[in-house]
Protein backbone atom coordinates (compact mmCIF):
# COMPACT_ATOMS: atom_id res chain seq x y z
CA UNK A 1 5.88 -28.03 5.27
CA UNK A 2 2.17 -27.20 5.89
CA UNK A 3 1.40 -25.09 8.31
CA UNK A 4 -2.48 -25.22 8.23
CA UNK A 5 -4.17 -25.88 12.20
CA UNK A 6 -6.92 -27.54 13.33
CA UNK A 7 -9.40 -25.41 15.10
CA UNK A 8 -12.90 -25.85 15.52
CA UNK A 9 -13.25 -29.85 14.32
CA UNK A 10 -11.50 -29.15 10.82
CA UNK A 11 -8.15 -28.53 9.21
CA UNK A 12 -7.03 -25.88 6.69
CA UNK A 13 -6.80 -23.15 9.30
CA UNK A 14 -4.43 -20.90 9.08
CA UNK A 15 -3.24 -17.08 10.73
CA UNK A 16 -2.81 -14.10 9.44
CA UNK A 17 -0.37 -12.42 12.15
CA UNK A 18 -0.47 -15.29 14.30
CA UNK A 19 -0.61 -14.15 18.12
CA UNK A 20 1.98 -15.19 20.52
CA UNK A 21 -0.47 -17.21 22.59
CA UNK A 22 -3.07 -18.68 21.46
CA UNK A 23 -5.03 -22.42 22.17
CA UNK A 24 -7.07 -24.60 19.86
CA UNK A 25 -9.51 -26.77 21.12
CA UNK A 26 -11.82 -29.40 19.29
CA UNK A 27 -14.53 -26.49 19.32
CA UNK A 28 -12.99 -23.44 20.81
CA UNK A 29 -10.32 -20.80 20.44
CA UNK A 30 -8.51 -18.82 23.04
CA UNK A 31 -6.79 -15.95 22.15
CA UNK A 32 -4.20 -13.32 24.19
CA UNK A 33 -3.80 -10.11 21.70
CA UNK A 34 -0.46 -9.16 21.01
CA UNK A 35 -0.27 -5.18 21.82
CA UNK A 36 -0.20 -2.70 18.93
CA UNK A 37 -2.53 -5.04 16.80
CA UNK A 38 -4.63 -3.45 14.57
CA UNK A 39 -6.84 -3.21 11.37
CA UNK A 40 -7.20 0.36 9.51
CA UNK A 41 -6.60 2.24 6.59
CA UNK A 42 -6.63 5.64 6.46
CA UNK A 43 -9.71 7.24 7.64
CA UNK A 44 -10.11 9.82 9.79
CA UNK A 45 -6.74 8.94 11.66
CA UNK A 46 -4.64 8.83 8.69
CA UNK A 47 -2.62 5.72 9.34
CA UNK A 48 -2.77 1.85 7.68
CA UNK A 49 -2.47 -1.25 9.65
CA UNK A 50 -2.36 -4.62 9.29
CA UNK A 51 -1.38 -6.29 11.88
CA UNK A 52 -4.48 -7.81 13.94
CA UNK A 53 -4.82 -11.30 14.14
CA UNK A 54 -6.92 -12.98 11.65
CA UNK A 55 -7.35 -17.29 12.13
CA UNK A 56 -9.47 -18.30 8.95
CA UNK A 57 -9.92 -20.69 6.26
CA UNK A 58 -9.74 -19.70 2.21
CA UNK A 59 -13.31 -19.67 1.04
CA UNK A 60 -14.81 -18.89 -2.32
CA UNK A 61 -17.93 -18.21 -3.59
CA UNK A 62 -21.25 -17.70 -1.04
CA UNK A 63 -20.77 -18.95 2.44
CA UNK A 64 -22.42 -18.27 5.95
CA UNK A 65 -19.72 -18.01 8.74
CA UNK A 66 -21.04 -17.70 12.44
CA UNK A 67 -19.21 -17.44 15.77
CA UNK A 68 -19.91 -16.74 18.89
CA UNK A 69 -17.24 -15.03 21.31
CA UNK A 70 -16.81 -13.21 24.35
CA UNK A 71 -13.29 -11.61 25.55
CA UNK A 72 -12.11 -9.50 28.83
CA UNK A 73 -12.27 -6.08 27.02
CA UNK A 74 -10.40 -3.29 28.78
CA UNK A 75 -7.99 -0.63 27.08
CA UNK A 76 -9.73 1.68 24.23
CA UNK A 77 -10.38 -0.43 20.78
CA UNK A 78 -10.28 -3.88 22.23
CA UNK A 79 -11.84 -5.99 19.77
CA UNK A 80 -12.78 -9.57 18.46
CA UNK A 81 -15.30 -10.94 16.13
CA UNK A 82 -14.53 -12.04 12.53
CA UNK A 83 -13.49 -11.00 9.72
CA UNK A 84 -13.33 -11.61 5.81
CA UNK A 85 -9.91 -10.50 3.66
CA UNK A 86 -9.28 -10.57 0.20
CA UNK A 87 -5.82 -8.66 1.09
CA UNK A 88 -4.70 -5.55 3.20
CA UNK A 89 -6.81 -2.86 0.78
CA UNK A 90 -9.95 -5.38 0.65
CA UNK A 91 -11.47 -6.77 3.76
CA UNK A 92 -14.20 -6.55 6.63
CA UNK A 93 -14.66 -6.97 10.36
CA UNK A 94 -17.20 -7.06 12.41
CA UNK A 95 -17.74 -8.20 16.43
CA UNK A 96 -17.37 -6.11 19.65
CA UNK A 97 -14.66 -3.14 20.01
CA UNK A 98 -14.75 -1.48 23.36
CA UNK A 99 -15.33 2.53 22.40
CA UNK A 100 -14.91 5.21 25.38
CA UNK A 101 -15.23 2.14 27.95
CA UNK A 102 -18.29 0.92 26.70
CA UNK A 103 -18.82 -2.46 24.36
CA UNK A 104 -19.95 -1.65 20.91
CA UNK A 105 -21.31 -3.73 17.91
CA UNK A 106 -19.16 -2.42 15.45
CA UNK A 107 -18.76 -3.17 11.83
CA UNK A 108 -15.22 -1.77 9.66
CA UNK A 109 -15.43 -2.60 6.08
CA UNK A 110 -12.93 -1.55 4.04
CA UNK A 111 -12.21 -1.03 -0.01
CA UNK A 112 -8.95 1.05 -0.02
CA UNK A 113 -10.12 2.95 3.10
CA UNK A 114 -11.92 1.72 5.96
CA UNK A 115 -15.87 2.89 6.69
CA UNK A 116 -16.68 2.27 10.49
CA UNK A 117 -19.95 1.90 12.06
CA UNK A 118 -20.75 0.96 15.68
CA UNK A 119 -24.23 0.39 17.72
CA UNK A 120 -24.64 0.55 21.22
CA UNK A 121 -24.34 -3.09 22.55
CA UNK A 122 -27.28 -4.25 25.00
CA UNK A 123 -26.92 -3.79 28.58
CA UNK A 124 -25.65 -7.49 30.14
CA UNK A 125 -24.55 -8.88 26.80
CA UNK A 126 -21.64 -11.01 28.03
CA UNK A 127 -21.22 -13.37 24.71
CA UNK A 128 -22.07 -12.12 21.28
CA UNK A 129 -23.16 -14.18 17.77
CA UNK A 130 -22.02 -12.62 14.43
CA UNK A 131 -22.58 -13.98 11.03
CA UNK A 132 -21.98 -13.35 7.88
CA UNK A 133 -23.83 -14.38 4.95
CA UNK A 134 -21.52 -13.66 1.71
CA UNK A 135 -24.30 -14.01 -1.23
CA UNK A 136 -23.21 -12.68 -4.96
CA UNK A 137 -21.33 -9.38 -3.96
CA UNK A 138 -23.10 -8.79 -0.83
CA UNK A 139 -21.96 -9.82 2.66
CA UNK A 140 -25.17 -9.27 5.02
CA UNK A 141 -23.55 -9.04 8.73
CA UNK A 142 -25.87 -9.69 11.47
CA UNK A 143 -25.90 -10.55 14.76
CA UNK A 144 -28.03 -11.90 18.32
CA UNK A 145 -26.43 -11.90 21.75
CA UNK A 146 -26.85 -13.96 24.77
CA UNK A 147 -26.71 -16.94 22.75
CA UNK A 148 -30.04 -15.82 20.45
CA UNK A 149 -29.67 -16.35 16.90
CA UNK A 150 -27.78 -13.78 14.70
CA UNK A 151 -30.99 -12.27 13.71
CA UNK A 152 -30.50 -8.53 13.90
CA UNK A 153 -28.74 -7.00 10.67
CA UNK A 154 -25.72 -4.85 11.80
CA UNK A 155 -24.29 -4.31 8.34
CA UNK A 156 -25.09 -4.58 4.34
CA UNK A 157 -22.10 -4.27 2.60
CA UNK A 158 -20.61 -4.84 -1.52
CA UNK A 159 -17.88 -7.01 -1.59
CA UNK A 160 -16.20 -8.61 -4.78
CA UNK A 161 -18.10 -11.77 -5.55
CA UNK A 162 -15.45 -13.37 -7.67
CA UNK A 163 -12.50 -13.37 -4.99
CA UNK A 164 -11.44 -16.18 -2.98
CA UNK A 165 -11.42 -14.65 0.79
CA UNK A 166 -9.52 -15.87 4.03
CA UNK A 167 -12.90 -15.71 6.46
CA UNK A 168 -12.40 -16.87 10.05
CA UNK A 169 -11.86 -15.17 13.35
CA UNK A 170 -10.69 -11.37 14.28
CA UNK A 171 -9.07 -9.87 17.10
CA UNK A 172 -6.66 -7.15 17.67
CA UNK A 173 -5.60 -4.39 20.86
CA UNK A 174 -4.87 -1.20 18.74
CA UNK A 175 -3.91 0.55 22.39
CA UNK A 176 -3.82 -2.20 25.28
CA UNK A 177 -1.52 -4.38 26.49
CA UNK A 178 -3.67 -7.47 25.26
CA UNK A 179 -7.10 -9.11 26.16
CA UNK A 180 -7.68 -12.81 26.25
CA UNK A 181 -10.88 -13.56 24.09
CA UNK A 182 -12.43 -16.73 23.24
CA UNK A 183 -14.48 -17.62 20.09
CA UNK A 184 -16.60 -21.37 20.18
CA UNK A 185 -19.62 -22.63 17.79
CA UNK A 186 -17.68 -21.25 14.75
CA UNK A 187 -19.43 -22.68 11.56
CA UNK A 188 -19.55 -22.14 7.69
């Protein structure tokens, strides 16, 4: 049985921790989180999880994947964006996590234990554009919001060149109840 989706005008999509409600439309997603959803490994908080919801595509060699989002933020770690996974020790995510109530750029990548970084997201930013630009073993993450062009590097980060990589759209409610987010103009 094949159970790859069509999402955003092309098949071979598939989940990773598929949400219990979700829509695909020609060129959008919509997304309610499942609660206790998360991505993590051991940092600081000393537990692993792997159980956010990842819809992607297997991809291989250099790629540029871009998507713009928005979602209805509101408990502590929110987040959406996208991500790229090799498996649960290997991957990175990057997009908006709400931090202390306020909406952060934030970038997790993660070779056996996650590094996080976050930057304060502009006042009035109510959709965001990430992309990243897999080159060698390099993924360059950068982003533009408002609907302005991912221009503005958030991240630089290694990443094994020769791996295949399930890259596609992240979100997850580590704390909340759920958030509905939507992701549209996703592109490789």
């Amino acid at each position: 049985m094949d159970h790859t989706i069509k999402a955003f005008g092309t098949t071979g999509w598939r989940w990773l921790n598929e949400p219990t409600t979700w829509t695909a439309g020609e060129r959008t997603l919509q997304v309610t989180t499942d609660p206790d959803t998360d991505f993590w490994r051991t940092t600081h908080y000393s537990f692993v999880r792997d159980t956010g919801h990842v819809l992607g595509v297997d991809k291989a060699g250099d790629f540029e994947l871009t998507v713009t989002f928005a979602g209805d933020y509101t408990e502590q770690f929110d987040q959406a964006g996208i991500a790229l996974r090799i498996d649960e020790r290997n991957w990175i995510k990057s997009g908006i996590e709400l931090v202390d109530g306020q909406q952060q750029l934030s970038a997790v990548v993660t070779r056996d234990v996650s590094d996080w970084s976050v930057v304060a997201l502009p006042d009035g930013a109510a959709r965001v554009t990430i992309k990243a630009a897999r080159t060698g073993d390099t993924v360059t993450v950068s982003y533009g919001v408002n609907g302005a062009a991912p221009a503005t590097m958030l991240r630089l980060a290694y990443f094994p060149p020769e791996l295949s990589v399930l890259a596609g759209v992240m979100c997850a409610s580590p704390t909340g109840k759920g958030f509905a987010t939507r992701f549209e103009n996703v592109s490789f």
